[in-house]
PDB file of N, CA and C in Angstrom:
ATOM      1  N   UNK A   1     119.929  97.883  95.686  1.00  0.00           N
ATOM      2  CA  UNK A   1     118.778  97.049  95.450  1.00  0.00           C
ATOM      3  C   UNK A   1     118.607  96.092  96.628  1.00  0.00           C
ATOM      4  N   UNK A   2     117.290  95.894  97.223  1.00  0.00           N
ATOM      5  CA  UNK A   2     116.857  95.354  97.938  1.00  0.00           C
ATOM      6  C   UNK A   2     117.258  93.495  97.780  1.00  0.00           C
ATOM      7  N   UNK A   3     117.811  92.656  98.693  1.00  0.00           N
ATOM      8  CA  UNK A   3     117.953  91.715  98.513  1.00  0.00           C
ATOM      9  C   UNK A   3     116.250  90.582  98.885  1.00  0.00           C
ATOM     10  N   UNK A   4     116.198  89.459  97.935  1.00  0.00           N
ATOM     11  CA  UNK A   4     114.828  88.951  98.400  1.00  0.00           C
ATOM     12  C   UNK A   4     114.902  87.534  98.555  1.00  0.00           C
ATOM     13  N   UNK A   5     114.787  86.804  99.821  1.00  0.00           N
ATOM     14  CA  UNK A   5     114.852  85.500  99.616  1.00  0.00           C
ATOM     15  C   UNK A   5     113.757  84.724  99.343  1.00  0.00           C
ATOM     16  N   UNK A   6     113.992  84.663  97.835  1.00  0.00           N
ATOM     17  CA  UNK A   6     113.406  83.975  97.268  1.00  0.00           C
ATOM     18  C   UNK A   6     112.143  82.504  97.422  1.00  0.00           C
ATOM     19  N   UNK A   7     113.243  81.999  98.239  1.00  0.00           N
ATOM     20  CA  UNK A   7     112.298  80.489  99.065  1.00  0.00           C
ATOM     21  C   UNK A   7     111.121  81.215 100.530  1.00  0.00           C
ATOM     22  N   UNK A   8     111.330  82.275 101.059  1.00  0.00           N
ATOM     23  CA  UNK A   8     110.788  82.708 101.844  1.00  0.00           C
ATOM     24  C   UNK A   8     109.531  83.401 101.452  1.00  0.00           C
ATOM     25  N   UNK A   9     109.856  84.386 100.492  1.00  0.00           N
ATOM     26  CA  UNK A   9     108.657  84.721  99.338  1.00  0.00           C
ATOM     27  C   UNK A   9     107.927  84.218  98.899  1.00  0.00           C
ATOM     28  N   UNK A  10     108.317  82.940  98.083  1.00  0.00           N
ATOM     29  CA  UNK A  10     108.001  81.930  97.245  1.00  0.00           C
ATOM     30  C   UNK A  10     106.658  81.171  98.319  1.00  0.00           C
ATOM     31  N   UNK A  11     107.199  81.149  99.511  1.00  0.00           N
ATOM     32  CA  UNK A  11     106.346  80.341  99.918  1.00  0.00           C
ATOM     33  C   UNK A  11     105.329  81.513 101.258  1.00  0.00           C
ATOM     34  N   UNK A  12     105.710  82.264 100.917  1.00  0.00           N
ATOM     35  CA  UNK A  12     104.264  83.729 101.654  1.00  0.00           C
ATOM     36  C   UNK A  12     103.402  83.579 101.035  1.00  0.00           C
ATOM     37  N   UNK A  13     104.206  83.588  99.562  1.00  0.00           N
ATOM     38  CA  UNK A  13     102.881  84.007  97.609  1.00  0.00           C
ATOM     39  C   UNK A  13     101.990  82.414  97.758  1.00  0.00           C
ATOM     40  N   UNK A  14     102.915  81.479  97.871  1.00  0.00           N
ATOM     41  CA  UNK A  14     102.182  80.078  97.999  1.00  0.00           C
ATOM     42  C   UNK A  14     101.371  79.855  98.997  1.00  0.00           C
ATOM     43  N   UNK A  15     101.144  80.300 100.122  1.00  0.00           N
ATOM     44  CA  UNK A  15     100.348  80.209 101.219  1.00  0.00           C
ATOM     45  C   UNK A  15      98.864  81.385 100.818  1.00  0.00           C
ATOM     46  N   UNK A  16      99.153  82.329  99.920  1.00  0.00           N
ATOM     47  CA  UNK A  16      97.445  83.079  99.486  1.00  0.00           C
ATOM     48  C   UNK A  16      97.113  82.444  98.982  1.00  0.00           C
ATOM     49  N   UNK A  17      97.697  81.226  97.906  1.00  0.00           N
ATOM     50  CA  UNK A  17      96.929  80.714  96.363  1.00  0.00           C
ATOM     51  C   UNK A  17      96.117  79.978  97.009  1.00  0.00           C
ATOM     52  N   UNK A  18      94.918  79.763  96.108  1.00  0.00           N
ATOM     53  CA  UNK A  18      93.942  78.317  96.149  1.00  0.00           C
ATOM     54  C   UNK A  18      94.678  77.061  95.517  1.00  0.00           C
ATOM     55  N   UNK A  19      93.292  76.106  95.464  1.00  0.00           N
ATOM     56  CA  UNK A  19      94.179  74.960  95.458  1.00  0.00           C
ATOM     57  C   UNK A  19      94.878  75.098  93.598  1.00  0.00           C
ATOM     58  N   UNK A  20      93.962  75.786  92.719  1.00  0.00           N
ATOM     59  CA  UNK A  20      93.612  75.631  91.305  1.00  0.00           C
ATOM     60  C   UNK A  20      94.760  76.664  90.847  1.00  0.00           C
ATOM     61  N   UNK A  21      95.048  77.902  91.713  1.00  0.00           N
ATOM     62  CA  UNK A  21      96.338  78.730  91.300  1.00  0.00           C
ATOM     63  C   UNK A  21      97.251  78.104  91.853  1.00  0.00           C
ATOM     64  N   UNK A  22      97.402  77.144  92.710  1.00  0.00           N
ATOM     65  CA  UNK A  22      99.013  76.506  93.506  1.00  0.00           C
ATOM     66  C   UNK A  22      99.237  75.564  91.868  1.00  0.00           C
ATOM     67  N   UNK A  23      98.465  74.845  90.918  1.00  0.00           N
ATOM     68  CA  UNK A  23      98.552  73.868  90.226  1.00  0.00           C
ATOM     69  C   UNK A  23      98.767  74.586  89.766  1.00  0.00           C
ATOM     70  N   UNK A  24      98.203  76.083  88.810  1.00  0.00           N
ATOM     71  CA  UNK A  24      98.663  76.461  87.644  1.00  0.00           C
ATOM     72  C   UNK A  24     100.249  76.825  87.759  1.00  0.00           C
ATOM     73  N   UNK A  25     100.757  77.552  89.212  1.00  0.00           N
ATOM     74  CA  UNK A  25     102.072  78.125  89.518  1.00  0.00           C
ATOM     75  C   UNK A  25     103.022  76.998  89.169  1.00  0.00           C
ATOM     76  N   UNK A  26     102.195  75.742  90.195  1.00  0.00           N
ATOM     77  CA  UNK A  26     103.655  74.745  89.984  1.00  0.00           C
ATOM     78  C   UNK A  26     103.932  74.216  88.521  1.00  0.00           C
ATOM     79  N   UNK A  27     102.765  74.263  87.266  1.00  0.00           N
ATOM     80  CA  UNK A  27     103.109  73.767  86.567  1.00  0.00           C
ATOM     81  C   UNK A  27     103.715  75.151  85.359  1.00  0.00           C
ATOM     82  N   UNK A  28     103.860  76.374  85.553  1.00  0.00           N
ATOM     83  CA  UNK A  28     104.092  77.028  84.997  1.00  0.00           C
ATOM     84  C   UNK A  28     105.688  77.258  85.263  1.00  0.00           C
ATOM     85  N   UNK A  29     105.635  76.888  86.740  1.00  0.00           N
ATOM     86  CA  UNK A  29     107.722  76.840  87.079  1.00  0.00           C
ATOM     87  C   UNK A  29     107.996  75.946  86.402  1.00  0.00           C
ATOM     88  N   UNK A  30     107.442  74.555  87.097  1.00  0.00           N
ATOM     89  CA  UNK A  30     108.319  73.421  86.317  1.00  0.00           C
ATOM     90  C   UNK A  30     108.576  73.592  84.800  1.00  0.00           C
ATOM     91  N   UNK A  31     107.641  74.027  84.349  1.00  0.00           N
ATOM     92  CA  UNK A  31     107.974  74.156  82.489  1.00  0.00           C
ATOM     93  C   UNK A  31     109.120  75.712  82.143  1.00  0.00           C
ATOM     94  N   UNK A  32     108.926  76.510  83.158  1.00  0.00           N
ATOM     95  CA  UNK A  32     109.994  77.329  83.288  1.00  0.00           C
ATOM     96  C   UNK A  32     111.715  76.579  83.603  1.00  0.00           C
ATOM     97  N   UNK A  33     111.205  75.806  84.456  1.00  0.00           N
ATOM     98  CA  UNK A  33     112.546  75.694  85.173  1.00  0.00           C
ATOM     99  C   UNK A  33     113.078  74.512  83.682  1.00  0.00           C
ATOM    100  N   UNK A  34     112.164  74.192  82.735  1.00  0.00           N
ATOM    101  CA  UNK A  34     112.756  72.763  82.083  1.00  0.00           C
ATOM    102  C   UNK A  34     113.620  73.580  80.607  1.00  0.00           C
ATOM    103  N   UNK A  35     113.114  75.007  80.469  1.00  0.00           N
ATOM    104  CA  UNK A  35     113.318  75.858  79.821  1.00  0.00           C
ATOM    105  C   UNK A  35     114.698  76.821  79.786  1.00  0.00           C
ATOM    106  N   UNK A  36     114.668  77.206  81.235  1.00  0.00           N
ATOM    107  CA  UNK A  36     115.457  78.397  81.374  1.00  0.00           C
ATOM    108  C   UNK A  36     117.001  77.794  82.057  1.00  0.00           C
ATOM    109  N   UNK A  37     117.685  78.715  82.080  1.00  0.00           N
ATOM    110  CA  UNK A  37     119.082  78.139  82.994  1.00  0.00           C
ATOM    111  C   UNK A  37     118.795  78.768  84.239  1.00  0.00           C
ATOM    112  N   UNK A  38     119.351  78.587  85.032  1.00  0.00           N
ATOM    113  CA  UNK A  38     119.760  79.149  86.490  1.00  0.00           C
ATOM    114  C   UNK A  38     119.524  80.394  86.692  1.00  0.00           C
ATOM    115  N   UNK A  39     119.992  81.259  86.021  1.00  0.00           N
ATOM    116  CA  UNK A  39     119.914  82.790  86.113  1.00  0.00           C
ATOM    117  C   UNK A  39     118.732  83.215  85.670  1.00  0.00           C
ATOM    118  N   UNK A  40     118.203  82.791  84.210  1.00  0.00           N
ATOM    119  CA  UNK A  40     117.305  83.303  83.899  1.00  0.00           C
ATOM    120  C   UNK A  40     116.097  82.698  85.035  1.00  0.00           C
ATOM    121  N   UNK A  41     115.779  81.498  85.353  1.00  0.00           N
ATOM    122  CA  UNK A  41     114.856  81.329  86.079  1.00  0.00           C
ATOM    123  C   UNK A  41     114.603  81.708  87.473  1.00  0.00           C
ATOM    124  N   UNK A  42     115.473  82.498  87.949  1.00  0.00           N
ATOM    125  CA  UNK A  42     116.018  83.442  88.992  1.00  0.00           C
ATOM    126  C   UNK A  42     115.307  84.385  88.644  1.00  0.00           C
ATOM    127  N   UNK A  43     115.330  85.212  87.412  1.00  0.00           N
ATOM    128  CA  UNK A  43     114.724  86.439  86.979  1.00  0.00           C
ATOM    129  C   UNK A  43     113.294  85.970  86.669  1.00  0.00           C
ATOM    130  N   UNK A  44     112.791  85.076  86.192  1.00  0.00           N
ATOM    131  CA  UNK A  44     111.039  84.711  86.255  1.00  0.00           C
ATOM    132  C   UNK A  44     110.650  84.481  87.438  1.00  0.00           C
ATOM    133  N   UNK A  45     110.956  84.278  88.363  1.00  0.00           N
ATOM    134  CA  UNK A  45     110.804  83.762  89.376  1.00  0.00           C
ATOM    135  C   UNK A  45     109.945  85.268  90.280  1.00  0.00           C
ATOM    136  N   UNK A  46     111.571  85.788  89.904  1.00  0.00           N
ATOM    137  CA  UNK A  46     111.526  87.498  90.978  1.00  0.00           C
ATOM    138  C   UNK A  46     109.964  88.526  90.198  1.00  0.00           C
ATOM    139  N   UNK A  47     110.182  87.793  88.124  1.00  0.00           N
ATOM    140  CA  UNK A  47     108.914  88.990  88.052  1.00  0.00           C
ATOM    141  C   UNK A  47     107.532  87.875  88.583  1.00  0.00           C
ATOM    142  N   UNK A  48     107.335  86.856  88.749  1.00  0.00           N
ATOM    143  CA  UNK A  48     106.320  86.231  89.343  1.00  0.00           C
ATOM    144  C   UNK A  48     105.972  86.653  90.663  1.00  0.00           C
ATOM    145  N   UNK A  49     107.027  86.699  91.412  1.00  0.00           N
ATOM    146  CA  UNK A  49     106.759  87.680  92.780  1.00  0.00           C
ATOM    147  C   UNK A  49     106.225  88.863  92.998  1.00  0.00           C
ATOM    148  N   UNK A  50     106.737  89.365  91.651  1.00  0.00           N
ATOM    149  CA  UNK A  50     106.142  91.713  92.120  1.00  0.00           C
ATOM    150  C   UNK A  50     104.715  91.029  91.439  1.00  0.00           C
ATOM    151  N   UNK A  51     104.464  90.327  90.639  1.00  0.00           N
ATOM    152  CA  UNK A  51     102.936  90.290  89.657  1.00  0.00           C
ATOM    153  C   UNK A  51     102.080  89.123  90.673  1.00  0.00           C
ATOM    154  N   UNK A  52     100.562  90.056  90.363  1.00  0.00           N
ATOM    155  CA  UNK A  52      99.755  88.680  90.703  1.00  0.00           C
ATOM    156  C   UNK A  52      99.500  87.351  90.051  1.00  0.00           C
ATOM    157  N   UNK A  53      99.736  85.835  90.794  1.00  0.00           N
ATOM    158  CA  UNK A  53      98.680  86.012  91.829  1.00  0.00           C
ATOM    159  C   UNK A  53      99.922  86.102  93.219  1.00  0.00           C
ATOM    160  N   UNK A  54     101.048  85.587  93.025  1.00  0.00           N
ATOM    161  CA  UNK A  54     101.871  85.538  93.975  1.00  0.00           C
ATOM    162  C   UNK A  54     102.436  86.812  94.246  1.00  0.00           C
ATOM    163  N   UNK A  55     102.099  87.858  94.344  1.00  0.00           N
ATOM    164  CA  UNK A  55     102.284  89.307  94.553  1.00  0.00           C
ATOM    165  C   UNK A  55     101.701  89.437  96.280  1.00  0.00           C
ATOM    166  N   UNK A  56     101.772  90.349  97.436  1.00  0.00           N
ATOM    167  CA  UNK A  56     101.386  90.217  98.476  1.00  0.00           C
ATOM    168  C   UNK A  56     100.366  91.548  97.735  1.00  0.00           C
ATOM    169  N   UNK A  57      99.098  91.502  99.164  1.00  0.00           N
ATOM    170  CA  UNK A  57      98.134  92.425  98.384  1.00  0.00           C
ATOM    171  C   UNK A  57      98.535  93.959  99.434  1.00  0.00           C
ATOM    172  N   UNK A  58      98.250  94.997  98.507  1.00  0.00           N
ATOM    173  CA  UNK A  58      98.396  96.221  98.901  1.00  0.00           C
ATOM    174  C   UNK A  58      97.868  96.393 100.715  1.00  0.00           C
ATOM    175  N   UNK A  59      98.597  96.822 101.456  1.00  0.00           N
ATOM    176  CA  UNK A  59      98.901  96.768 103.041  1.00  0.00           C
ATOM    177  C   UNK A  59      97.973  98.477 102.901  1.00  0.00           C
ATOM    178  N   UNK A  60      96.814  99.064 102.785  1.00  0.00           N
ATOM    179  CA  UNK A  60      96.862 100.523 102.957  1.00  0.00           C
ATOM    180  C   UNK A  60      97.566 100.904 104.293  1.00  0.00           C
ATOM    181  N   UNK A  61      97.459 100.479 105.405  1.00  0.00           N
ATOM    182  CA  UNK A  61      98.549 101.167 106.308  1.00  0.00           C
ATOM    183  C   UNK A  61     100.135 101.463 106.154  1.00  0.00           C
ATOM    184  N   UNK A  62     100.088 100.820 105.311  1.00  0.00           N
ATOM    185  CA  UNK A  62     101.734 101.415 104.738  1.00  0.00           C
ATOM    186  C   UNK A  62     101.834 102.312 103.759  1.00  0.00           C
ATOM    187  N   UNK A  63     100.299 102.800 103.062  1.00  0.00           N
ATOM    188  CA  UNK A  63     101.071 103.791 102.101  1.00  0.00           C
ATOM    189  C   UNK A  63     101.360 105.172 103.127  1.00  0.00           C
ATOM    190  N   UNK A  64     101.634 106.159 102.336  1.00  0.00           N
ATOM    191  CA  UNK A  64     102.028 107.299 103.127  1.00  0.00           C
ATOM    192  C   UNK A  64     101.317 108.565 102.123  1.00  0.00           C
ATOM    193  N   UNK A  65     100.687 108.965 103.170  1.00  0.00           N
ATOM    194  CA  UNK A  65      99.808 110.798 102.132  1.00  0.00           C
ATOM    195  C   UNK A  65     100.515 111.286 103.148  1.00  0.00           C
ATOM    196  N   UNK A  66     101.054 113.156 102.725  1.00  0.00           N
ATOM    197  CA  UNK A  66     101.131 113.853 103.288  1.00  0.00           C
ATOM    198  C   UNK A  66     100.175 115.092 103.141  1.00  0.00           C
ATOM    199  N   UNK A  67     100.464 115.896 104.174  1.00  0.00           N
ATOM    200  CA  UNK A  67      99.372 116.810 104.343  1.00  0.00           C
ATOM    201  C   UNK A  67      98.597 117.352 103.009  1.00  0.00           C
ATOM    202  N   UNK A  68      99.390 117.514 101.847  1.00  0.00           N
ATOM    203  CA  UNK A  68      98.849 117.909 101.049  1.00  0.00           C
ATOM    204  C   UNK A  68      98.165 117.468 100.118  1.00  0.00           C
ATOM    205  N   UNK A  69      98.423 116.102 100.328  1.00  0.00           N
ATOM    206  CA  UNK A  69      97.427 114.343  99.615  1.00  0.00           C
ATOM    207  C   UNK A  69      95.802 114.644 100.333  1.00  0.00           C
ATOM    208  N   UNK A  70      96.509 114.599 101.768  1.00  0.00           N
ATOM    209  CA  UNK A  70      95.044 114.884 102.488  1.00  0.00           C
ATOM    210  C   UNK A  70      93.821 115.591 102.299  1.00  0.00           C
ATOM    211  N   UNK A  71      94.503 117.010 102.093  1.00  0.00           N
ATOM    212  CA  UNK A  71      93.796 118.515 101.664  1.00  0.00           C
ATOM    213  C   UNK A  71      93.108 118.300 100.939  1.00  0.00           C
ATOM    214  N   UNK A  72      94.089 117.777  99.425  1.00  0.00           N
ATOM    215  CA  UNK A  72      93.115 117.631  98.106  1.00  0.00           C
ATOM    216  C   UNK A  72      91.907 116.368  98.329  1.00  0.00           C
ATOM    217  N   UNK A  73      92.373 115.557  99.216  1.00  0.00           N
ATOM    218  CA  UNK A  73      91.610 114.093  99.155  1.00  0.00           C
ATOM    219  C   UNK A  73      89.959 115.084  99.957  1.00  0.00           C
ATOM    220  N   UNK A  74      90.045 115.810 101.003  1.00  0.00           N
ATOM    221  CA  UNK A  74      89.205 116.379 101.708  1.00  0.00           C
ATOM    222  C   UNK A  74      88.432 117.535 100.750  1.00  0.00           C
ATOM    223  N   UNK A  75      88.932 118.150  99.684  1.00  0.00           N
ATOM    224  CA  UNK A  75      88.666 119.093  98.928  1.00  0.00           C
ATOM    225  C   UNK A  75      87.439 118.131  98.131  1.00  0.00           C
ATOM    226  N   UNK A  76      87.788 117.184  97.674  1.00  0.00           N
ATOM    227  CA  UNK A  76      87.537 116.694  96.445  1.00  0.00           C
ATOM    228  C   UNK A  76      86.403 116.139  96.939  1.00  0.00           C
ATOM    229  N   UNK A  77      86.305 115.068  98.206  1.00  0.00           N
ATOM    230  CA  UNK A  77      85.423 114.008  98.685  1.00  0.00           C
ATOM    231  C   UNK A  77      84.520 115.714  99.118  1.00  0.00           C
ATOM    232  N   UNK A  78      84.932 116.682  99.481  1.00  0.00           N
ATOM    233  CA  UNK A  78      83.395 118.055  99.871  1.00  0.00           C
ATOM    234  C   UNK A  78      82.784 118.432  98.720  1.00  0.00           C
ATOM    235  N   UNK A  79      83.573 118.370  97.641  1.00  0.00           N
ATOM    236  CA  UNK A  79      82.954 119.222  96.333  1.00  0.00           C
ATOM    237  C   UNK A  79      81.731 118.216  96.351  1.00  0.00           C
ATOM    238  N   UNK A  80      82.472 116.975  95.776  1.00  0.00           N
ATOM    239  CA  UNK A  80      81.194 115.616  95.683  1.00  0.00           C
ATOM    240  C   UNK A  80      80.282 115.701  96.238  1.00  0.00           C
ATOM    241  N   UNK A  81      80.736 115.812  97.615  1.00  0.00           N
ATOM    242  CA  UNK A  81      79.179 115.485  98.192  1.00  0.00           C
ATOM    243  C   UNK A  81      78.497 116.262  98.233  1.00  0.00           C
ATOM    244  N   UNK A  82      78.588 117.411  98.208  1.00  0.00           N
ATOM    245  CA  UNK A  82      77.912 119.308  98.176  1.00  0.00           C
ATOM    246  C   UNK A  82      77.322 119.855  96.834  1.00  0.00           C
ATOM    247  N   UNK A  83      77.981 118.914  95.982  1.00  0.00           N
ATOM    248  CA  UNK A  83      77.448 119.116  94.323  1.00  0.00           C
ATOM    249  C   UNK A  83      77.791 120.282  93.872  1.00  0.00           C
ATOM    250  N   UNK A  84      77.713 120.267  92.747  1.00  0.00           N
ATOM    251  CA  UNK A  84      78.476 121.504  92.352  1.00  0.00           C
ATOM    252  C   UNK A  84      77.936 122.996  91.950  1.00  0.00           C
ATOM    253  N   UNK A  85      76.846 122.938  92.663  1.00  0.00           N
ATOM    254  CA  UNK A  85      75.904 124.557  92.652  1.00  0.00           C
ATOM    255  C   UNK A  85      76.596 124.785  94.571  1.00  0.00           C
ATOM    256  N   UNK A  86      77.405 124.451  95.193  1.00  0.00           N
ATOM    257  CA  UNK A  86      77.480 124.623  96.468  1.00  0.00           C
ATOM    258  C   UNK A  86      77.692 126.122  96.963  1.00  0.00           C
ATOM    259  N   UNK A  87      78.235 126.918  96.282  1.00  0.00           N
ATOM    260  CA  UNK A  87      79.056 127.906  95.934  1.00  0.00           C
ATOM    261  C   UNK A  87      78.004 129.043  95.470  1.00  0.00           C
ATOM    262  N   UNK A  88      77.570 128.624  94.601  1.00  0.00           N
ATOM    263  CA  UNK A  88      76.051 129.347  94.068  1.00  0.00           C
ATOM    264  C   UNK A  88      74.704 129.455  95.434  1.00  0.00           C
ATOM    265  N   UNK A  89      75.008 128.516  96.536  1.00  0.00           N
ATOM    266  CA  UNK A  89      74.164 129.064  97.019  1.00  0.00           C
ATOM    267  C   UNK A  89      74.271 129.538  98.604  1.00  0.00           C
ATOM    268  N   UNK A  90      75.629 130.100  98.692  1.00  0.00           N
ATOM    269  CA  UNK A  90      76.697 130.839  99.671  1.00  0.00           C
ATOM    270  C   UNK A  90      76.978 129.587 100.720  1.00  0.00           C
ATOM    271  N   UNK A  91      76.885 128.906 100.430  1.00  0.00           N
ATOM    272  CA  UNK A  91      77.643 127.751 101.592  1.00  0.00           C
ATOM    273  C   UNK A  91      78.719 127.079 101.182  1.00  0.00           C
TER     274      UNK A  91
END
């Protein structure tokens, strides 16, 4: 498992929010943190990170298709646009 520092994260996710999600976050830790022990608020913390709003937003240059993602993606976007008599009228 991937290690995550936490304070480094914490404050990437804090640098997207507005001013109105930085208030709701801080007041949703603090009532976390007045709640939970150490560990557990370790673990709210980490699912606040994978979830929005403090989540980073999807990078598309990092996902990865391979050739055969492609094919179908190219299959699918020709049917569409060609409609579906394309075939019916030899092209």
């Amino acid at each position: 498992m991937r290690r995550t520092d936490l304070a480094e994260a914490t404050m990437e996710g804090w640098a997207r929010l507005d001013e109105a999600q930085r208030q709701r976050s801080f007041m949703a830790f603090v009532s976390a943190a007045m709640r939970l022990d150490r560990l557990e608020l370790r673990a709210w913390l980490l699912r606040r990170l994978r979830n929005p709003p403090l989540a980073p937003p999807i990078d598309p240059a990092r996902l990865m298709l391979g050739d055969v993602d492609i094919a179908f993606i190219q299959r699918t976007v020709g049917e569409a646009a060609c409609g579906p008599d394309r075939d019916e009228a030899g092209g």
